[in-house]
Protein backbone atom coordinates (compact mmCIF):
# COMPACT_ATOMS: atom_id res chain seq x y z
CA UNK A 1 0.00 0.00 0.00
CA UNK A 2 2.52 2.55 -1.01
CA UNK A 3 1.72 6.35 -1.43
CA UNK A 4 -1.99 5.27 0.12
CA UNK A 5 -4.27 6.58 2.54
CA UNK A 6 -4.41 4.43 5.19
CA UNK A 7 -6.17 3.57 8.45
CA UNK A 8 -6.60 1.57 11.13
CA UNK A 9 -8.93 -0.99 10.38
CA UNK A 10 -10.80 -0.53 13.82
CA UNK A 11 -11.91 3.21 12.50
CA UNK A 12 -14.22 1.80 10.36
CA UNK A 13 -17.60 2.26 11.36
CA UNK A 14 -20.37 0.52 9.16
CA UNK A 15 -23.42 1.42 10.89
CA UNK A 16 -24.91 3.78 8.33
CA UNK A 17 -22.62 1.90 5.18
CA UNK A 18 -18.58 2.50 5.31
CA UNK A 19 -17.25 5.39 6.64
CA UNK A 20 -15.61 7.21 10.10
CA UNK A 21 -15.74 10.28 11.77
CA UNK A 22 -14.01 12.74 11.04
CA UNK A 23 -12.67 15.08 13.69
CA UNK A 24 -13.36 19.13 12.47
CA UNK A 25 -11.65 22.32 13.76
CA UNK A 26 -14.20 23.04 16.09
CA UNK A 27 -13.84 19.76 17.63
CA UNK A 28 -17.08 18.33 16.29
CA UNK A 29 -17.18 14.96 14.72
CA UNK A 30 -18.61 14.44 11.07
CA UNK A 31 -19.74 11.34 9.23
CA UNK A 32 -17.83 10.81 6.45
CA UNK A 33 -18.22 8.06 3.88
CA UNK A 34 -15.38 6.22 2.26
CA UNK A 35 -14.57 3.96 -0.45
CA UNK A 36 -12.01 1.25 0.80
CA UNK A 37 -9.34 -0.90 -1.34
CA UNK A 38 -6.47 -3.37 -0.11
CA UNK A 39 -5.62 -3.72 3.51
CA UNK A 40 -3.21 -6.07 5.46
CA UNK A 41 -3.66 -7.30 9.41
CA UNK A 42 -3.50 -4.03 10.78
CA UNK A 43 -4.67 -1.13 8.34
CA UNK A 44 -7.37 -0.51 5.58
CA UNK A 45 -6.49 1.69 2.52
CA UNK A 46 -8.70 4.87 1.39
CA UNK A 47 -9.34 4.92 -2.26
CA UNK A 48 -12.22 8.27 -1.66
CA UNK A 49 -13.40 10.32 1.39
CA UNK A 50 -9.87 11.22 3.49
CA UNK A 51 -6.95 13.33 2.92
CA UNK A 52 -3.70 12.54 4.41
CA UNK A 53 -3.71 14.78 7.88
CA UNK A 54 -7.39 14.16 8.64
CA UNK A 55 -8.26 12.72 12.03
CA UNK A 56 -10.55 9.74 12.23
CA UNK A 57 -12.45 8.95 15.94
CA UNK A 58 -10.78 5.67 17.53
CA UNK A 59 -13.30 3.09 18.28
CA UNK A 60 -15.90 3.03 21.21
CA UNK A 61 -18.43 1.80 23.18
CA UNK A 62 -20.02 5.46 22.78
CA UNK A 63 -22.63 5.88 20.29
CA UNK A 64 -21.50 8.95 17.96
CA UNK A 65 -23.08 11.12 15.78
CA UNK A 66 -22.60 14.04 13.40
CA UNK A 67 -21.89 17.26 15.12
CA UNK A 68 -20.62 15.58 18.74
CA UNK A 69 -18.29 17.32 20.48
CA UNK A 70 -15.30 15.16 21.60
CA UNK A 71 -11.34 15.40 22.76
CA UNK A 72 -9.05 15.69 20.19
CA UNK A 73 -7.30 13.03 22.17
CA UNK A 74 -10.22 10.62 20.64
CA UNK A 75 -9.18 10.97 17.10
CA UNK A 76 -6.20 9.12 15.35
CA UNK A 77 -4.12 10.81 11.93
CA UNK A 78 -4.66 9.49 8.82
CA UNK A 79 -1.54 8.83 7.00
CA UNK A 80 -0.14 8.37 3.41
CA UNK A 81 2.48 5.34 3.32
């Protein structure tokens, strides 16, 4: 997966089809759908729907929604490898 978007597979939410949250400036969370290619045991590639730098939330037993405020703590970079 070189040059790809990647995440952690565990940021993957499919409760309303594929996508994550996305952290915003204000600290808000957003739904954001994505389009998924090749992954190994650890992390999922982003074909559509992230840049490299965005922050996805980490998984939880919390229910989230669009427009939650959480701690920037909660989110994890996306990276290009």
């Amino acid at each position: 997966m070189n040059n790809a978007i990647t995440i952690p597979k565990e940021a993957v939410r499919r409760d309303n089809g594929i996508g994550v949250f996305v952290l915003q400036p204000d600290s808000s969370i957003k739904w954001q759908p994505i389009k998924t290619g090749a992954s190994d045991a650890l992390r999922l590639e982003v074909v559509t729907g992230l840049k490299d730098g965005d922050q996805v939330a980490e998984p939880s037993d919390t229910t989230l929604k669009s427009g939650a405020k959480v701690t920037p703590s909660f989110a994890m970079k996306v990276r290009a490898q």
